[in-house]
PDB file of N, CA and C in Angstrom:
ATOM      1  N   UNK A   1     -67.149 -52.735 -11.512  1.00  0.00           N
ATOM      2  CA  UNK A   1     -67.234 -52.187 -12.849  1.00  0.00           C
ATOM      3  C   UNK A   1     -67.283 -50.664 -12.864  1.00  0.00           C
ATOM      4  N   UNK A   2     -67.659 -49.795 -11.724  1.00  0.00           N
ATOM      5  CA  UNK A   2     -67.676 -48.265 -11.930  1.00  0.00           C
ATOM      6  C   UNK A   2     -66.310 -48.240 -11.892  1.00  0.00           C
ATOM      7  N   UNK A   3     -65.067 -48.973 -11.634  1.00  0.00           N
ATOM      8  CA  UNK A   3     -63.964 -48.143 -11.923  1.00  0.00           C
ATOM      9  C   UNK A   3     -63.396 -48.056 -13.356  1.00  0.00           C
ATOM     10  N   UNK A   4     -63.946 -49.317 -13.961  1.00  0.00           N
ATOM     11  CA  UNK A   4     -63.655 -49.586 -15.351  1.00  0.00           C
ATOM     12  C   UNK A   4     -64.209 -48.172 -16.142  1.00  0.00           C
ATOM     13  N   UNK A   5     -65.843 -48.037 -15.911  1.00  0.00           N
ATOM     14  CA  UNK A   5     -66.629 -47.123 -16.335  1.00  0.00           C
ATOM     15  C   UNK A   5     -65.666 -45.826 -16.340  1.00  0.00           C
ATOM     16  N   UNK A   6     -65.376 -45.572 -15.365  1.00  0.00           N
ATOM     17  CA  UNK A   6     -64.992 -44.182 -14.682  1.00  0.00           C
ATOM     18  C   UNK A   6     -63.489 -43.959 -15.862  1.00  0.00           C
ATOM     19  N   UNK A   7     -62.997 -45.056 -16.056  1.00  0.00           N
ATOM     20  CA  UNK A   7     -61.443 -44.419 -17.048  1.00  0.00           C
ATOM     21  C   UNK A   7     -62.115 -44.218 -18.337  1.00  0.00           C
ATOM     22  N   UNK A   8     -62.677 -45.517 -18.534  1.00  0.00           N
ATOM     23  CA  UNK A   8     -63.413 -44.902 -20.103  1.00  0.00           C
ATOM     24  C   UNK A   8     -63.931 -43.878 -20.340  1.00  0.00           C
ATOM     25  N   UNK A   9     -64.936 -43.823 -19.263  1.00  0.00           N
ATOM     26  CA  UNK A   9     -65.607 -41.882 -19.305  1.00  0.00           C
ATOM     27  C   UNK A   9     -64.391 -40.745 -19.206  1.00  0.00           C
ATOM     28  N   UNK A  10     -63.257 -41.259 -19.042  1.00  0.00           N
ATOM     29  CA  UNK A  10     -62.512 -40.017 -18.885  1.00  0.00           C
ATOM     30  C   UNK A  10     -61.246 -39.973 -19.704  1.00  0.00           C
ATOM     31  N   UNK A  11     -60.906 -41.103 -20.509  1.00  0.00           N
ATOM     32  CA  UNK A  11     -60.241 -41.103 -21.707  1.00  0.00           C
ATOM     33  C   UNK A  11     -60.775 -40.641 -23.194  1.00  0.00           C
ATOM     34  N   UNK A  12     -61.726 -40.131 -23.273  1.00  0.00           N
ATOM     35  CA  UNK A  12     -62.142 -39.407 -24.379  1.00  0.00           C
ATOM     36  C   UNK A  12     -61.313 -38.011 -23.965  1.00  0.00           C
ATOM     37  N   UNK A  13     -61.981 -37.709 -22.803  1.00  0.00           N
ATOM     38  CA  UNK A  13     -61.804 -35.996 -22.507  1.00  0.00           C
ATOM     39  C   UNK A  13     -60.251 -35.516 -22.552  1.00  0.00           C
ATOM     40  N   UNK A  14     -58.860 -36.480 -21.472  1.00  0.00           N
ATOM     41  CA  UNK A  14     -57.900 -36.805 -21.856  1.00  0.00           C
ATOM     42  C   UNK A  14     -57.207 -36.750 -23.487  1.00  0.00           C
ATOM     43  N   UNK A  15     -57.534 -37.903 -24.267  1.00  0.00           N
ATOM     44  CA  UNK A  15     -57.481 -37.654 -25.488  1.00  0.00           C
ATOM     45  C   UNK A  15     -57.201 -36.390 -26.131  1.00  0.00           C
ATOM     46  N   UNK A  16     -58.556 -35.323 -25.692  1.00  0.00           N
ATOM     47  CA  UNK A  16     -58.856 -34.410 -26.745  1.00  0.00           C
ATOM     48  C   UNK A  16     -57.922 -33.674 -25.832  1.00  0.00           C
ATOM     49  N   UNK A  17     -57.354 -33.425 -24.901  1.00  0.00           N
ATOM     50  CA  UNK A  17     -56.713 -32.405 -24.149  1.00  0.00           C
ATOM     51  C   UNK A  17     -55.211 -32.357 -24.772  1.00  0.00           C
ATOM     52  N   UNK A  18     -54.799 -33.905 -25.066  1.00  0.00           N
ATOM     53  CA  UNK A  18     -53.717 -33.620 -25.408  1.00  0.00           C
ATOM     54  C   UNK A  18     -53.662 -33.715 -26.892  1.00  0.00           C
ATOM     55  N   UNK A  19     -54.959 -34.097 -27.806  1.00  0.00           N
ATOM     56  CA  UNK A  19     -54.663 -33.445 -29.045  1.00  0.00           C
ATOM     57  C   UNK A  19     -54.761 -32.615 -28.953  1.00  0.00           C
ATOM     58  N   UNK A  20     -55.303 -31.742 -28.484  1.00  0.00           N
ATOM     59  CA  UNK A  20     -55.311 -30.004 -28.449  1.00  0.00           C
ATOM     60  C   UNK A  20     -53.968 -29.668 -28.362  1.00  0.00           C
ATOM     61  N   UNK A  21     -53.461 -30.254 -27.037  1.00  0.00           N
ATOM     62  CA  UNK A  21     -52.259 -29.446 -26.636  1.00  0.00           C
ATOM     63  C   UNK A  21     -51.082 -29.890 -27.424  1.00  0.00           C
ATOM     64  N   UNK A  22     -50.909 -31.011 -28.467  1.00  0.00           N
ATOM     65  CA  UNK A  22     -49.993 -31.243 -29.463  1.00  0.00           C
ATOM     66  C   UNK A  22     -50.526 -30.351 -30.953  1.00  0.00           C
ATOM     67  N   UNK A  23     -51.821 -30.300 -30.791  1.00  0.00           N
ATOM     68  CA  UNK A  23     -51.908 -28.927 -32.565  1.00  0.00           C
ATOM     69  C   UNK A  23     -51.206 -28.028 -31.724  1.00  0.00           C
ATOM     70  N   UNK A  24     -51.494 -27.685 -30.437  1.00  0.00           N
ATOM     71  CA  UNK A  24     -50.758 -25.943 -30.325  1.00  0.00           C
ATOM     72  C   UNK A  24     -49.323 -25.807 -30.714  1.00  0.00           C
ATOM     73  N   UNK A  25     -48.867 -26.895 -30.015  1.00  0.00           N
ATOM     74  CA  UNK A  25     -47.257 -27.133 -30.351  1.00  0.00           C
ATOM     75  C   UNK A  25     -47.143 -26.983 -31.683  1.00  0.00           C
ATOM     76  N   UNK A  26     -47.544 -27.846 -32.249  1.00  0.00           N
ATOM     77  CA  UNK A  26     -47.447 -27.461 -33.713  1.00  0.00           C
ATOM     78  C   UNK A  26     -47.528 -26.637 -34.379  1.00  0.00           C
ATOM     79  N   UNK A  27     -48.454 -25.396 -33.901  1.00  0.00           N
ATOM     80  CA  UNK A  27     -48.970 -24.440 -34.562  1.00  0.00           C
ATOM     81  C   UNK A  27     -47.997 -23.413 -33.990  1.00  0.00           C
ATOM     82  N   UNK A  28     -47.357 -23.345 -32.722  1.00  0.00           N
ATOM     83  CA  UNK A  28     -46.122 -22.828 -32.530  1.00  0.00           C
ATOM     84  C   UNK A  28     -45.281 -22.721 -32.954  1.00  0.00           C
ATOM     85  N   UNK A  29     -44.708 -24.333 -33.386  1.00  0.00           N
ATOM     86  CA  UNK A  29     -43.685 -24.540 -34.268  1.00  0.00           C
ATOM     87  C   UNK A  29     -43.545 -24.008 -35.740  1.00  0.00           C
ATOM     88  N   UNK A  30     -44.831 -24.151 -36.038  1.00  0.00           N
ATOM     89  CA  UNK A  30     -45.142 -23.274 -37.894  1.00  0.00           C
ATOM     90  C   UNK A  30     -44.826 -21.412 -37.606  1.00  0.00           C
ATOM     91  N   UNK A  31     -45.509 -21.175 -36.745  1.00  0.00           N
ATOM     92  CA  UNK A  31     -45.804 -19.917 -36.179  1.00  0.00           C
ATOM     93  C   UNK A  31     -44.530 -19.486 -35.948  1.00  0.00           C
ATOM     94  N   UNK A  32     -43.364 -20.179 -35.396  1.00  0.00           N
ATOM     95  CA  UNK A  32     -41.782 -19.742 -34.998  1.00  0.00           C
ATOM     96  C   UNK A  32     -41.290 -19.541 -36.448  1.00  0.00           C
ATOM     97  N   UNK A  33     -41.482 -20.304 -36.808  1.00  0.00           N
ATOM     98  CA  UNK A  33     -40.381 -20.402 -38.339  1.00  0.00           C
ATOM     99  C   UNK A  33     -41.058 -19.360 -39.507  1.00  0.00           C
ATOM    100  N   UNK A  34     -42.335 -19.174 -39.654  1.00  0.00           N
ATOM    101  CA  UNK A  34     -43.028 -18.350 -40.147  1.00  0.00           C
ATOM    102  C   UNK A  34     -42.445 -17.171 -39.958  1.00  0.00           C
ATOM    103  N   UNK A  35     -42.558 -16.762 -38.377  1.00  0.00           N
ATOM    104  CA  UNK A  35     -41.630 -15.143 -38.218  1.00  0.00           C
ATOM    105  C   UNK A  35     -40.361 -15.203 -38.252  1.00  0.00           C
ATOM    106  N   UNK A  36     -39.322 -16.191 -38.290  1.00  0.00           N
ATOM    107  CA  UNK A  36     -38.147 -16.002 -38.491  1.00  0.00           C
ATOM    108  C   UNK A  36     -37.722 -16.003 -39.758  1.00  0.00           C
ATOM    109  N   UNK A  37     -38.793 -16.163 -40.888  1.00  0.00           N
ATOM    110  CA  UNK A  37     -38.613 -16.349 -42.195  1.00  0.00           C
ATOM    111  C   UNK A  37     -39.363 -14.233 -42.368  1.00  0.00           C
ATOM    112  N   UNK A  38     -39.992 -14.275 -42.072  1.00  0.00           N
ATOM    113  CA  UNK A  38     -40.310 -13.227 -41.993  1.00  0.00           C
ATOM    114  C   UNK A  38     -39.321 -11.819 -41.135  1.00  0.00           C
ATOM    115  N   UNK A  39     -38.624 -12.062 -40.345  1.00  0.00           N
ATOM    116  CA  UNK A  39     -37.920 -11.484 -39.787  1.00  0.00           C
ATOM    117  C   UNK A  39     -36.512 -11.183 -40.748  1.00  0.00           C
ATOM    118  N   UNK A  40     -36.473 -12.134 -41.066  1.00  0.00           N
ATOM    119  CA  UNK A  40     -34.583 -12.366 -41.546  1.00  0.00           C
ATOM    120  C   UNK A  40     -35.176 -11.595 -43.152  1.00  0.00           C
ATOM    121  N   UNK A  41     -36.198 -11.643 -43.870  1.00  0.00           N
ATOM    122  CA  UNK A  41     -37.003 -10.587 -44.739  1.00  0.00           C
ATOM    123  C   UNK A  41     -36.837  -9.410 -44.365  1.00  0.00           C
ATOM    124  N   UNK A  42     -37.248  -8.827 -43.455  1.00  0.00           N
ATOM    125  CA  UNK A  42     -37.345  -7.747 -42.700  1.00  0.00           C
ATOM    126  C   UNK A  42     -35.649  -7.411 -43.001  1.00  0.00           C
ATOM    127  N   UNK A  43     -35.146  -7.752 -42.384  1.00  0.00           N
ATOM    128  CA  UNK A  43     -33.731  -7.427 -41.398  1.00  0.00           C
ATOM    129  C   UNK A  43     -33.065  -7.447 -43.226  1.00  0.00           C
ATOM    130  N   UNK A  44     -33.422  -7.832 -44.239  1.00  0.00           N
ATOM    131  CA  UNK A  44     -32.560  -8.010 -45.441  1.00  0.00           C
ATOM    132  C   UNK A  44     -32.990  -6.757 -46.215  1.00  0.00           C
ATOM    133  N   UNK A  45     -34.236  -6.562 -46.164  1.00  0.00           N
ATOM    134  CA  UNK A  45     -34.517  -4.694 -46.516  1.00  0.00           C
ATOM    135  C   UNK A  45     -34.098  -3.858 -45.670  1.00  0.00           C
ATOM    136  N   UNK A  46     -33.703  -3.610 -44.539  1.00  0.00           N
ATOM    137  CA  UNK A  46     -33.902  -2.604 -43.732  1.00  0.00           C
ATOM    138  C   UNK A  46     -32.186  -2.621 -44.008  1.00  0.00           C
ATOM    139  N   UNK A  47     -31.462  -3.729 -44.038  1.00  0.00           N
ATOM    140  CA  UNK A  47     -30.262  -3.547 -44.540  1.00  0.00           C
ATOM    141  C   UNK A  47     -30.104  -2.914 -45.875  1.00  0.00           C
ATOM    142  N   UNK A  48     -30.635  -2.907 -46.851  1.00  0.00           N
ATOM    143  CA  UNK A  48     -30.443  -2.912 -48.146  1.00  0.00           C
ATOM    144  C   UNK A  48     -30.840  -1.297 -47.789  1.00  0.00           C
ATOM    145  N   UNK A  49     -31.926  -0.652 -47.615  1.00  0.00           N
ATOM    146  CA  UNK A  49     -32.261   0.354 -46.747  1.00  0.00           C
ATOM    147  C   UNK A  49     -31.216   1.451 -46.510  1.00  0.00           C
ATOM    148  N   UNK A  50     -30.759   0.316 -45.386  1.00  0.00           N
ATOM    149  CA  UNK A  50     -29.468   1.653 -45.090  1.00  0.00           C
ATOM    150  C   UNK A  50     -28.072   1.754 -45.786  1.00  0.00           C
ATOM    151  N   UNK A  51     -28.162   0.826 -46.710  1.00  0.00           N
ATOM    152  CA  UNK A  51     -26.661   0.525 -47.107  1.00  0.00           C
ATOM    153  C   UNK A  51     -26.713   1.446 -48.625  1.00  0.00           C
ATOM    154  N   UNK A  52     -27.836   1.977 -48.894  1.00  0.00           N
ATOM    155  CA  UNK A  52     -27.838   2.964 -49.940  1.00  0.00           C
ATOM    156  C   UNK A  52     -27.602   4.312 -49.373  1.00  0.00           C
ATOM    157  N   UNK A  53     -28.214   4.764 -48.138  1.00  0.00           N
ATOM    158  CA  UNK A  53     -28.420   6.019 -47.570  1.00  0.00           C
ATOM    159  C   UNK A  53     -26.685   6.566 -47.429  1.00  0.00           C
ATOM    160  N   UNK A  54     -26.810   7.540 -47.350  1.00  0.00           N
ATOM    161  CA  UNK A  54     -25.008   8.395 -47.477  1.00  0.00           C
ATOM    162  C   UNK A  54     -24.926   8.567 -46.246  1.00  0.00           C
ATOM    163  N   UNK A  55     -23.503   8.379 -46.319  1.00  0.00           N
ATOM    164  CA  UNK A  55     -22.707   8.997 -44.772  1.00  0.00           C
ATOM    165  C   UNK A  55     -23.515   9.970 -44.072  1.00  0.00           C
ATOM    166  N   UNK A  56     -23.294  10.794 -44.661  1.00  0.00           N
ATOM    167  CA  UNK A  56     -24.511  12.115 -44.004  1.00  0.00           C
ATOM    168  C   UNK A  56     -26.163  11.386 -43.470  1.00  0.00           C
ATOM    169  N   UNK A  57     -26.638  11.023 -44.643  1.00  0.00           N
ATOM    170  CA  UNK A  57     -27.982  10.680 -44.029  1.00  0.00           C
ATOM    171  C   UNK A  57     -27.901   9.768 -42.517  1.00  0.00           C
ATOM    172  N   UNK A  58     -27.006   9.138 -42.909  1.00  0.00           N
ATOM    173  CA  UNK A  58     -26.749   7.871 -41.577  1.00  0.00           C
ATOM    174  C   UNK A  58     -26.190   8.549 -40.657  1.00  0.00           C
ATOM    175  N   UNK A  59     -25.680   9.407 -40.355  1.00  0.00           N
ATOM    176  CA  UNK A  59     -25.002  10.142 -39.313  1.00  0.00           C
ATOM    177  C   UNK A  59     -26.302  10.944 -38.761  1.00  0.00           C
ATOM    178  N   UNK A  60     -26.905  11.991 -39.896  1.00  0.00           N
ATOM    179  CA  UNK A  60     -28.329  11.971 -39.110  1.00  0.00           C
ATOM    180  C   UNK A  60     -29.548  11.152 -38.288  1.00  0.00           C
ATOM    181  N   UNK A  61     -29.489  10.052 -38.460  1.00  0.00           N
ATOM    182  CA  UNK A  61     -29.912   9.088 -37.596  1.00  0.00           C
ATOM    183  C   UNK A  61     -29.412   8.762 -36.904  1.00  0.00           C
ATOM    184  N   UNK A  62     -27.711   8.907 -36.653  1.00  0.00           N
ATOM    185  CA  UNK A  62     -27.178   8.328 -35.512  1.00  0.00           C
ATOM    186  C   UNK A  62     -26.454   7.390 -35.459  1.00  0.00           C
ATOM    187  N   UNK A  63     -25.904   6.882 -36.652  1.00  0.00           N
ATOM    188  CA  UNK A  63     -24.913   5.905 -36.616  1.00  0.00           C
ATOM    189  C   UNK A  63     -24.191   5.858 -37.748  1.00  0.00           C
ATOM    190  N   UNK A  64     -23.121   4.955 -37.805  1.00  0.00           N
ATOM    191  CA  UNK A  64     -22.241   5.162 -38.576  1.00  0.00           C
ATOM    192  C   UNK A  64     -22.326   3.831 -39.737  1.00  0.00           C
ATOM    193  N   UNK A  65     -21.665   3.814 -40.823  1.00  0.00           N
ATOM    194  CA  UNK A  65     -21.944   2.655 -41.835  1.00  0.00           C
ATOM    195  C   UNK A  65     -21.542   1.364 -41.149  1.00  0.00           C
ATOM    196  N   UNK A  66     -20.136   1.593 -40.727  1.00  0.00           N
ATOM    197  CA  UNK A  66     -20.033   0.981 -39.688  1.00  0.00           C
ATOM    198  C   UNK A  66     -20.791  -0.130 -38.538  1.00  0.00           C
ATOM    199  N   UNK A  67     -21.854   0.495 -38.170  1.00  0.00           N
ATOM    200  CA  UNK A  67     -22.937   0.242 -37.059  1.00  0.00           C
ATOM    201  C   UNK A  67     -23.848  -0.202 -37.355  1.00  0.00           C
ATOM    202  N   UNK A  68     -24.103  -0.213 -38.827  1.00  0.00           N
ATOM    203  CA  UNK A  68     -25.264  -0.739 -39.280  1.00  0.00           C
ATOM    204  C   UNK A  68     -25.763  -2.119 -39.198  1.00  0.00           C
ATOM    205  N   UNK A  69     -24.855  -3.333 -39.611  1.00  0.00           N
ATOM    206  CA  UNK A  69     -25.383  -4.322 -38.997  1.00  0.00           C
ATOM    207  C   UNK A  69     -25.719  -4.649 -37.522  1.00  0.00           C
ATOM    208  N   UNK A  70     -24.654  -4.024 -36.508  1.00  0.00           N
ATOM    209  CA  UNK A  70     -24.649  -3.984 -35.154  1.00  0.00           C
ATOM    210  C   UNK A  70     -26.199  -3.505 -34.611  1.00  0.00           C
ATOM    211  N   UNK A  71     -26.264  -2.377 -35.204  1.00  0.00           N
ATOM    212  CA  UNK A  71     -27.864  -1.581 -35.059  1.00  0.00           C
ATOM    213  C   UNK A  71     -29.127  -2.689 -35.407  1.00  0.00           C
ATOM    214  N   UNK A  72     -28.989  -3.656 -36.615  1.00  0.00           N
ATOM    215  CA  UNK A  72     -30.234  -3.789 -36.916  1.00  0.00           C
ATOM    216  C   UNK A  72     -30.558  -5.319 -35.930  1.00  0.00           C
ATOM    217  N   UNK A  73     -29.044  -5.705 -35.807  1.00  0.00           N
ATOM    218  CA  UNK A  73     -28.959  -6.831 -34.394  1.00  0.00           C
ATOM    219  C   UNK A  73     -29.621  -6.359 -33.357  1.00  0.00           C
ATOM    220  N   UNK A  74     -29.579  -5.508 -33.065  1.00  0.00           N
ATOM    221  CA  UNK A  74     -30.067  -4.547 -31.550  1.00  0.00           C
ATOM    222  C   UNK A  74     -31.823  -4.801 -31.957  1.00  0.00           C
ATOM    223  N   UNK A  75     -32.019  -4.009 -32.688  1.00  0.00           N
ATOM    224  CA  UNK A  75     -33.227  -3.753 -33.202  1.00  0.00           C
ATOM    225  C   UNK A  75     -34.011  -5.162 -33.450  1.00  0.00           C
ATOM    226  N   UNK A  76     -33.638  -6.212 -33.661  1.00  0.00           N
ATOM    227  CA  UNK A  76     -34.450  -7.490 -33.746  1.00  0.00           C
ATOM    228  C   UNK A  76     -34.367  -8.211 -32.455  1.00  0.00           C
ATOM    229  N   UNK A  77     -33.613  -8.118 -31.863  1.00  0.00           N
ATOM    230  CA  UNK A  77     -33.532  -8.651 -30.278  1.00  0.00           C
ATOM    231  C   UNK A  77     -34.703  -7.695 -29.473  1.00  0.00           C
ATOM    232  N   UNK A  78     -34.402  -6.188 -29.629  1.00  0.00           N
ATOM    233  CA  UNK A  78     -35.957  -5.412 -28.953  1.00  0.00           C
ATOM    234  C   UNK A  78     -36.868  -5.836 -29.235  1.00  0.00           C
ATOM    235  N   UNK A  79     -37.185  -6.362 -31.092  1.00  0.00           N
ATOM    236  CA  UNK A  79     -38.670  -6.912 -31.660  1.00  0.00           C
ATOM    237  C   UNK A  79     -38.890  -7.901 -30.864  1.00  0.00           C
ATOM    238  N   UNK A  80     -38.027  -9.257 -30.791  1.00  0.00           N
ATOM    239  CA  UNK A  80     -38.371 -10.595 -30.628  1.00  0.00           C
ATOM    240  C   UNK A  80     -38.877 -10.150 -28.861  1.00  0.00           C
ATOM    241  N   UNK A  81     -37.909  -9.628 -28.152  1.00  0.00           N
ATOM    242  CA  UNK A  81     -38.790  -9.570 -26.568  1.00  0.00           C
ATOM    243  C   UNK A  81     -40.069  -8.699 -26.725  1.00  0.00           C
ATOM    244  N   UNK A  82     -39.886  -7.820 -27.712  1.00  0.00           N
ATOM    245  CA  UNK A  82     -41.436  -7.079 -27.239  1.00  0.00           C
ATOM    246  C   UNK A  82     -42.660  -8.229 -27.591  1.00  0.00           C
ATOM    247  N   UNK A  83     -42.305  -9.016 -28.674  1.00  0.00           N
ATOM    248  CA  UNK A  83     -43.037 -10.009 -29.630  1.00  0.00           C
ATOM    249  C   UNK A  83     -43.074 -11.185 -28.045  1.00  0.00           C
ATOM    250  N   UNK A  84     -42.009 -11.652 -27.753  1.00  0.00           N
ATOM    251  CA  UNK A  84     -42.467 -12.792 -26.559  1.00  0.00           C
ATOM    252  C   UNK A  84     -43.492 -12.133 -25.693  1.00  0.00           C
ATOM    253  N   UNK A  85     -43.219 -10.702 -24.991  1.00  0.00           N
ATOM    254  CA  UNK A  85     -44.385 -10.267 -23.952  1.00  0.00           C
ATOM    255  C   UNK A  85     -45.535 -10.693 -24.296  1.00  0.00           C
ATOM    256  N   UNK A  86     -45.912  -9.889 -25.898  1.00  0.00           N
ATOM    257  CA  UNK A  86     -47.075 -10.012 -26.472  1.00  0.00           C
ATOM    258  C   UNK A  86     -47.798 -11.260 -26.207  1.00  0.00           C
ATOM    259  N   UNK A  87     -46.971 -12.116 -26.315  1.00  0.00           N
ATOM    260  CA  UNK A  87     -47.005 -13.601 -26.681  1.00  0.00           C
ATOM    261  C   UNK A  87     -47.688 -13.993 -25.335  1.00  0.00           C
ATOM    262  N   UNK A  88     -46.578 -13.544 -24.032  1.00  0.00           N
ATOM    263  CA  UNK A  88     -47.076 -14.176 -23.258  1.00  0.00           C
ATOM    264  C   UNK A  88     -48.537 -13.619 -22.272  1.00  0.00           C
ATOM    265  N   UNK A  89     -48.742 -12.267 -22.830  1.00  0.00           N
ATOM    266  CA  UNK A  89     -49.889 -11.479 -22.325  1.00  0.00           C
ATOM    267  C   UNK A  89     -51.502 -12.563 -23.003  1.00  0.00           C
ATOM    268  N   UNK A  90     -51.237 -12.405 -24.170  1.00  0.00           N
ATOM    269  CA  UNK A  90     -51.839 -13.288 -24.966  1.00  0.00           C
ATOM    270  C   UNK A  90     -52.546 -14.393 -24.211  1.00  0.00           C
ATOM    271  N   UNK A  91     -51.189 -15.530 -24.092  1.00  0.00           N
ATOM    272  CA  UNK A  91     -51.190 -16.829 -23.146  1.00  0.00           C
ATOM    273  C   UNK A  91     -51.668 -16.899 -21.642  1.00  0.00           C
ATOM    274  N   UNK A  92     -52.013 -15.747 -20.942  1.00  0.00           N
ATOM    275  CA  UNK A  92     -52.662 -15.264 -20.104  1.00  0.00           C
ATOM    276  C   UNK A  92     -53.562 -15.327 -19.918  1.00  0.00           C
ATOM    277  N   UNK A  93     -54.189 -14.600 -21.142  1.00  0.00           N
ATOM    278  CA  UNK A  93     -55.763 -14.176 -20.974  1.00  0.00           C
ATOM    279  C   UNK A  93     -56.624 -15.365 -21.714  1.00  0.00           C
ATOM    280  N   UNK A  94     -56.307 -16.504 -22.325  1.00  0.00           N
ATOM    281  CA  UNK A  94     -56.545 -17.450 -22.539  1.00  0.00           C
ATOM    282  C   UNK A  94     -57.168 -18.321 -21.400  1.00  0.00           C
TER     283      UNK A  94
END
């Protein structure tokens, strides 16, 4: 009977490990779509942004009207890796 004992005593703890580890998923999954709803926000002002500014102003920054969507592509690919590091520095120190 201690082996019987021994799973029962250790299917509670089990249990809670992997409800834990299915909310995280979940809370990942909310958490992904959250910033990509938030991102593609972002990326729709920062367009609107530059698509008023004049030739001149945009040339002072460095690019052309042209470049502008190309640029703000660039610019969300830098966010999302600086955003994974974060992520995974985070997941670290946990």
């Amino acid at each position: 009977m201690s082996i019987l004992s021994d799973i029962t005593d250790t299917t509670p703890i089990a249990l809670q490990r992997s409800t834990r580890n299915i909310a995280r998923g979940v809370f990942r999954v909310i958490n992904n779509f959250v910033a990509a709803i938030i991102a593609e926000r972002e990326r729709q002002a920062n367009l609107a942004i530059l698509r008023n500014l004049s030739d001149r102003e945009l040339w002072d920054i460095g690019i052309a009207r042209s470049q502008i969507g190309a640029g703000l592509a660039e610019a969300a690919k830098e966010r999302a890796l600086l955003q994974r590091s974060l992520a995974e520095r985070s997941a670290i120190r946990r």
